[in-house]
Structure formats: structure tokens, C-alpha cells
C-alpha atoms as a PDB file:
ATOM      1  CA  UNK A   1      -0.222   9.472 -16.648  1.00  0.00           C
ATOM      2  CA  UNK A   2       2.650  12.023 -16.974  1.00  0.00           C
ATOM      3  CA  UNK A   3       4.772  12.939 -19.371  1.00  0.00           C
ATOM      4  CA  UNK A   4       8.619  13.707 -18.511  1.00  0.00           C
ATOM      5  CA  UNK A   5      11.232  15.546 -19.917  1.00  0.00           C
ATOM      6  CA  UNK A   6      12.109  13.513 -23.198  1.00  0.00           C
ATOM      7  CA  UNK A   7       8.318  12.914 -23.833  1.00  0.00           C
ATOM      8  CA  UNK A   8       8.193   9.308 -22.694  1.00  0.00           C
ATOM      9  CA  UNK A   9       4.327   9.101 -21.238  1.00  0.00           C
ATOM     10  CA  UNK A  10       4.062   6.846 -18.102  1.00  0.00           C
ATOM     11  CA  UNK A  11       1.426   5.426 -15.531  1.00  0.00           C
ATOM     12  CA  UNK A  12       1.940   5.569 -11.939  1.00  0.00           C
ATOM     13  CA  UNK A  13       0.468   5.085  -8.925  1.00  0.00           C
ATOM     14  CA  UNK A  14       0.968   7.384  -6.024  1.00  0.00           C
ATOM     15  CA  UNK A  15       0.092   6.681  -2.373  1.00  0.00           C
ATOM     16  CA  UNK A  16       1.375   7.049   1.161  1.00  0.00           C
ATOM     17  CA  UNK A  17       3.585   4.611   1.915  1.00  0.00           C
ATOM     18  CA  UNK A  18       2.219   1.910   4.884  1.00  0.00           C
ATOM     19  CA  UNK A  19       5.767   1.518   6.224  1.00  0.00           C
ATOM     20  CA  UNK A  20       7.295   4.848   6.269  1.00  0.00           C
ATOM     21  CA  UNK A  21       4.446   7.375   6.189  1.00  0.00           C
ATOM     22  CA  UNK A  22       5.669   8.825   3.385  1.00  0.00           C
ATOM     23  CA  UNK A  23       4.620   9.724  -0.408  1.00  0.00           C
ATOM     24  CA  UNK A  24       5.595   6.615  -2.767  1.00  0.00           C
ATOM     25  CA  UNK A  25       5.337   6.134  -6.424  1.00  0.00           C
ATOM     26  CA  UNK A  26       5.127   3.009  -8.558  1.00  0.00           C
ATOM     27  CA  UNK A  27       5.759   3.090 -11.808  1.00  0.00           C
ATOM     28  CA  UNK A  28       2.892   0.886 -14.169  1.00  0.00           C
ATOM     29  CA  UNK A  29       4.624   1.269 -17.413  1.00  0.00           C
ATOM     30  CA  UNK A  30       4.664   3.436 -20.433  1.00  0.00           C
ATOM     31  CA  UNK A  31       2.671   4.423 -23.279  1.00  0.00           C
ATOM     32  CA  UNK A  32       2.193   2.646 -25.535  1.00  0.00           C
ATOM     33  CA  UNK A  33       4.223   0.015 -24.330  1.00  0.00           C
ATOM     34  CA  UNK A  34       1.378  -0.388 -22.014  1.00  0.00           C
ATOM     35  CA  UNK A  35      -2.316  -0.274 -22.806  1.00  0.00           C
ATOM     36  CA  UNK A  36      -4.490   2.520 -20.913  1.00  0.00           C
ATOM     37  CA  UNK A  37      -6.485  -0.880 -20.098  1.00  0.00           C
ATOM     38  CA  UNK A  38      -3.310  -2.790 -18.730  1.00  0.00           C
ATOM     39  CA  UNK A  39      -2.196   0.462 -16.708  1.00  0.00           C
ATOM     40  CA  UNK A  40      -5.894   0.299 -15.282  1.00  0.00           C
ATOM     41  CA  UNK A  41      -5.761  -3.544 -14.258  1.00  0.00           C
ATOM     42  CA  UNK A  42      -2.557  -3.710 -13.245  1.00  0.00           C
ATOM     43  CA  UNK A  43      -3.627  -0.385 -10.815  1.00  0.00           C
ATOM     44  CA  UNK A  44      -6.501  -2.180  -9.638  1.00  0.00           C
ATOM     45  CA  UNK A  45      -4.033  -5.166  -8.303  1.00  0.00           C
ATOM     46  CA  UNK A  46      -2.109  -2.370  -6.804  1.00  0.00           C
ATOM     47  CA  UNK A  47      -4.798  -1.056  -4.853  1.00  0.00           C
ATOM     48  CA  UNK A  48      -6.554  -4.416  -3.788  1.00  0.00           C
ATOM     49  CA  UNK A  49      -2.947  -5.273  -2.464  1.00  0.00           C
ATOM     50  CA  UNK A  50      -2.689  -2.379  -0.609  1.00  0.00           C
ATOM     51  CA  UNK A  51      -6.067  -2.251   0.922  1.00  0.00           C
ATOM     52  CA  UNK A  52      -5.013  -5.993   2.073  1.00  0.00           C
ATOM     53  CA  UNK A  53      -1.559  -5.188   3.766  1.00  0.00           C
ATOM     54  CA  UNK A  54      -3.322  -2.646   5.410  1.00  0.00           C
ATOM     55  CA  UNK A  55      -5.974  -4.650   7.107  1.00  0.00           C
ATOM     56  CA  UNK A  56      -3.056  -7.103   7.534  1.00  0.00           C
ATOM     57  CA  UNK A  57      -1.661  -4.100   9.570  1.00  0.00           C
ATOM     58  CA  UNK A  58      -4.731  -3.238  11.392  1.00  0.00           C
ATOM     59  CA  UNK A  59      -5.121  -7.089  12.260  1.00  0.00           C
ATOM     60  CA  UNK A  60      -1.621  -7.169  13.733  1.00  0.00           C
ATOM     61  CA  UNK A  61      -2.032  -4.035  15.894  1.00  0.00           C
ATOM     62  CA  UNK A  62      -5.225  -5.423  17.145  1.00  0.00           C
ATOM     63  CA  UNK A  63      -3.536  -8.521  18.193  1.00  0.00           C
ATOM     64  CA  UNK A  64      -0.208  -7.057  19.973  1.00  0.00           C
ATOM     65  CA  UNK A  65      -2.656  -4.937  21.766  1.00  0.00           C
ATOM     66  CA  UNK A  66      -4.857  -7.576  23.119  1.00  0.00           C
ATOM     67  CA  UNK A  67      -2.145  -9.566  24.273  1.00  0.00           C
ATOM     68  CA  UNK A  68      -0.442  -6.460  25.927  1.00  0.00           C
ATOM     69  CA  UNK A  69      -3.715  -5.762  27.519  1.00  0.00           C
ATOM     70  CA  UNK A  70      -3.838  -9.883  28.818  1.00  0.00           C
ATOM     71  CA  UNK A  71      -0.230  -9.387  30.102  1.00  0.00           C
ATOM     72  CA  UNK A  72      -1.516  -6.582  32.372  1.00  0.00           C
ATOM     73  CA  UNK A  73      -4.426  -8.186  33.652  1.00  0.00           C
ATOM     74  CA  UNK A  74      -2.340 -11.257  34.346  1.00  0.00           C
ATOM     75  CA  UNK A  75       0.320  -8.829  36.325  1.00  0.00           C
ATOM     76  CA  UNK A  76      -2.500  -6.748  38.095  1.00  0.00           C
ATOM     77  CA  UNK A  77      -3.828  -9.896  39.497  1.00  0.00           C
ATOM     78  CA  UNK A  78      -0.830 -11.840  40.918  1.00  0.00           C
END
């Protein structure tokens, strides 16, 4: 939670973004518009998302890899 210039308290979620490699912030919502509990949940989602793109990412690599590495063995032996 921070609190900016005009007092308005917000939740956020900060990370490192998966596309650019940079920092990224979301904003939850703000206080008291948005329950402590809610800004919990709703960062929960955000992280189980995350960790899923991410081995969506992973999974993706893993693939273009093996069939880069089948290409070359296909090359190497004609």
C-alpha cells in the first residue's frame, strides 16, 4: 500500500515484467474503496497468473528448442 501526494492510499503489485525485463506496477485499487481482503485476493490472482504465463514461457522455450535441436540432427544426417 502507498500513499501519494493528495493522500489517496492504494494497493499495487510490483514485479518484473515477463515481456520486457523490466519493473511493472499494477494498480489493485484504493482504500477504502477496496478492502485490505479484496487487495489480498485479487493479488493472489495476480500472482497465480503470473507464475502460469511463466511456465507457459518456459514450456514454449523448451519446445522451440527441441525442435531446433531435431532440425539439426535431421541436417547433420542427410
Amino acid at each position: 500500500m502507498t500513499c501519494g501526494a493528495t493522500g489517496v492510499k492504494s494497493f499495487f503489485y510490483r514485479c518484473i515484467s515477463l515481456l520486457t525485463g523490466k519493473f511493472a506496477q499494477v494498480n489493485i485499487g484504493n482504500f477504502p474503496q477496496t478492502s485490505l481482503a479484496a487487495a489480498r485476493l485479487k493479488l493472489n490472482e495476480l500472482k497465480l497468473l503470473r507464475r502460469m504465463e511463466d511456465a507457459l514461457r518456459l514450456n514454449s522455450s523448451k519446445k522451440s528448442t527441441c525442435e531446433q535441436s531435431k532440425l539439426n540432427r535431421l541436417k547433420y544426417l542427410n
